[in-house]
Protein backbone atom coordinates (compact mmCIF):
# COMPACT_ATOMS: atom_id res chain seq x y z
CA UNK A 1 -72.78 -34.26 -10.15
CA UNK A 2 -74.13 -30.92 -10.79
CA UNK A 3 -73.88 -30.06 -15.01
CA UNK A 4 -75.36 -26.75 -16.68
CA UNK A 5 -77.27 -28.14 -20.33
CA UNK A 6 -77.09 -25.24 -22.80
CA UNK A 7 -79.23 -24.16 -25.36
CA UNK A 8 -82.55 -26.10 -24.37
CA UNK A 9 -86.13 -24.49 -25.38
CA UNK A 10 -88.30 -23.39 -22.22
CA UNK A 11 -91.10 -25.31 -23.82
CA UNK A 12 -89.15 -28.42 -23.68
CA UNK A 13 -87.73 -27.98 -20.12
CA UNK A 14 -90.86 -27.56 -18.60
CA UNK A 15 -92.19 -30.50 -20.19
CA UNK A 16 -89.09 -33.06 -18.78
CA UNK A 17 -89.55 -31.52 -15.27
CA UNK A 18 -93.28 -32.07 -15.67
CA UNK A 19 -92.57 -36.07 -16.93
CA UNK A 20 -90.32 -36.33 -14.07
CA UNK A 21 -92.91 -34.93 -11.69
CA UNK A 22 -95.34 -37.47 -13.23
CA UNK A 23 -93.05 -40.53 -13.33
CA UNK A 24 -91.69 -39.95 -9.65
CA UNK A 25 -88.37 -39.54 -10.25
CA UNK A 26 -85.51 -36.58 -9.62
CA UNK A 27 -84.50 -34.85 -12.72
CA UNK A 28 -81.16 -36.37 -12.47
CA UNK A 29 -83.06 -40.25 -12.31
CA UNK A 30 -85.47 -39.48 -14.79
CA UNK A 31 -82.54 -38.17 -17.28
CA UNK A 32 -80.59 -41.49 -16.78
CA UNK A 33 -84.33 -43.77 -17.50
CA UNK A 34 -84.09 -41.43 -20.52
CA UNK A 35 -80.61 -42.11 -22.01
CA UNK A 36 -80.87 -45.71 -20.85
CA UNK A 37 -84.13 -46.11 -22.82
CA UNK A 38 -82.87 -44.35 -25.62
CA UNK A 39 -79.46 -46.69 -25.73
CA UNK A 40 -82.56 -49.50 -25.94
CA UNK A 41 -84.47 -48.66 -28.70
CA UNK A 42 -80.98 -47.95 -30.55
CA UNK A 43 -79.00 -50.49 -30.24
CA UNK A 44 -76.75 -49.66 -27.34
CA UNK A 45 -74.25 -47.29 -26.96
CA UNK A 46 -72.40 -46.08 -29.70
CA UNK A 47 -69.36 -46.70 -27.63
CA UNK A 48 -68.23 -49.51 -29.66
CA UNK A 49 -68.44 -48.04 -32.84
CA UNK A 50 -66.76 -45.03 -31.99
CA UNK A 51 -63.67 -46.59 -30.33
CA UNK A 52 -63.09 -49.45 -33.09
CA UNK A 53 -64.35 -47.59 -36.19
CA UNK A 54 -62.69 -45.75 -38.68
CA UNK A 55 -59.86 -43.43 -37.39
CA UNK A 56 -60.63 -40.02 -39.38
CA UNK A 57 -57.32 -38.10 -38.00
CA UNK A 58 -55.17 -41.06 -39.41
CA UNK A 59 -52.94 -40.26 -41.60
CA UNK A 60 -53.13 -36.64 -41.58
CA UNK A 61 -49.74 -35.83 -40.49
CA UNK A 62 -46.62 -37.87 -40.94
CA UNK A 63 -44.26 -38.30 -38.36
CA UNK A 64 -42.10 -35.92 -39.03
CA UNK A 65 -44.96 -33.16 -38.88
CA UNK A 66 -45.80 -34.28 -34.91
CA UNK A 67 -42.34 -34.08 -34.00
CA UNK A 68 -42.09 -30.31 -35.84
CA UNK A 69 -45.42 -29.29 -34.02
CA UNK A 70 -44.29 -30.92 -30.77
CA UNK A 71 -40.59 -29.01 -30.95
CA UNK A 72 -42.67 -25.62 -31.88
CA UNK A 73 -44.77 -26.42 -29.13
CA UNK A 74 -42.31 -26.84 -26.34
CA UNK A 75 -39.96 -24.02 -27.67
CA UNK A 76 -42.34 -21.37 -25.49
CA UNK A 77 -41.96 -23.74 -22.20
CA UNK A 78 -38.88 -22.91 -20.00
CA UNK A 79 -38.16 -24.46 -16.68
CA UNK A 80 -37.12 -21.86 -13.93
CA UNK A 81 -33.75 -22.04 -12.33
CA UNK A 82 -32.87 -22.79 -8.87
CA UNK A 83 -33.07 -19.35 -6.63
């Protein structure tokens, strides 16, 4: 998969493509022994806390403020009649 990574000092890039270089791998391998290594010294992912933690959004709206938005919402949709 081909990805574009934004806002990354020149200093910095030149110094991963240089570790790649050194440990023999593709940019794309070395990134993944990166995050993998990184997932290591943390803990894991934070996969598991982020799907069964806290919800911050609940409660924010009632049900009767989804169904408002969601009527508002579909108001500017129109289906388009037979010719």
């Amino acid at each position: 998969m081909d990805v574009c990574i934004k806002n990354i000092e020149e200093g910095n890039w030149l110094a991963f493509k240089s570790e790649s270089l050194k440990h023999g791998a593709n940019l794309g391998e070395f990134f993944g022994t990166v995050v993998q290594e990184h997932e290591h010294a943390c803990g894991g992912s934070n996969w598991e806390k982020i799907l069964s933690g806290p919800k911050s959004l609940k409660g924010m709206l009632s049900r009767k403020d989804l169904i408002e938005i969601r009527t508002e919402f579909r108001k500017g949709f129109t289906l388009r009649e037979a010719p």
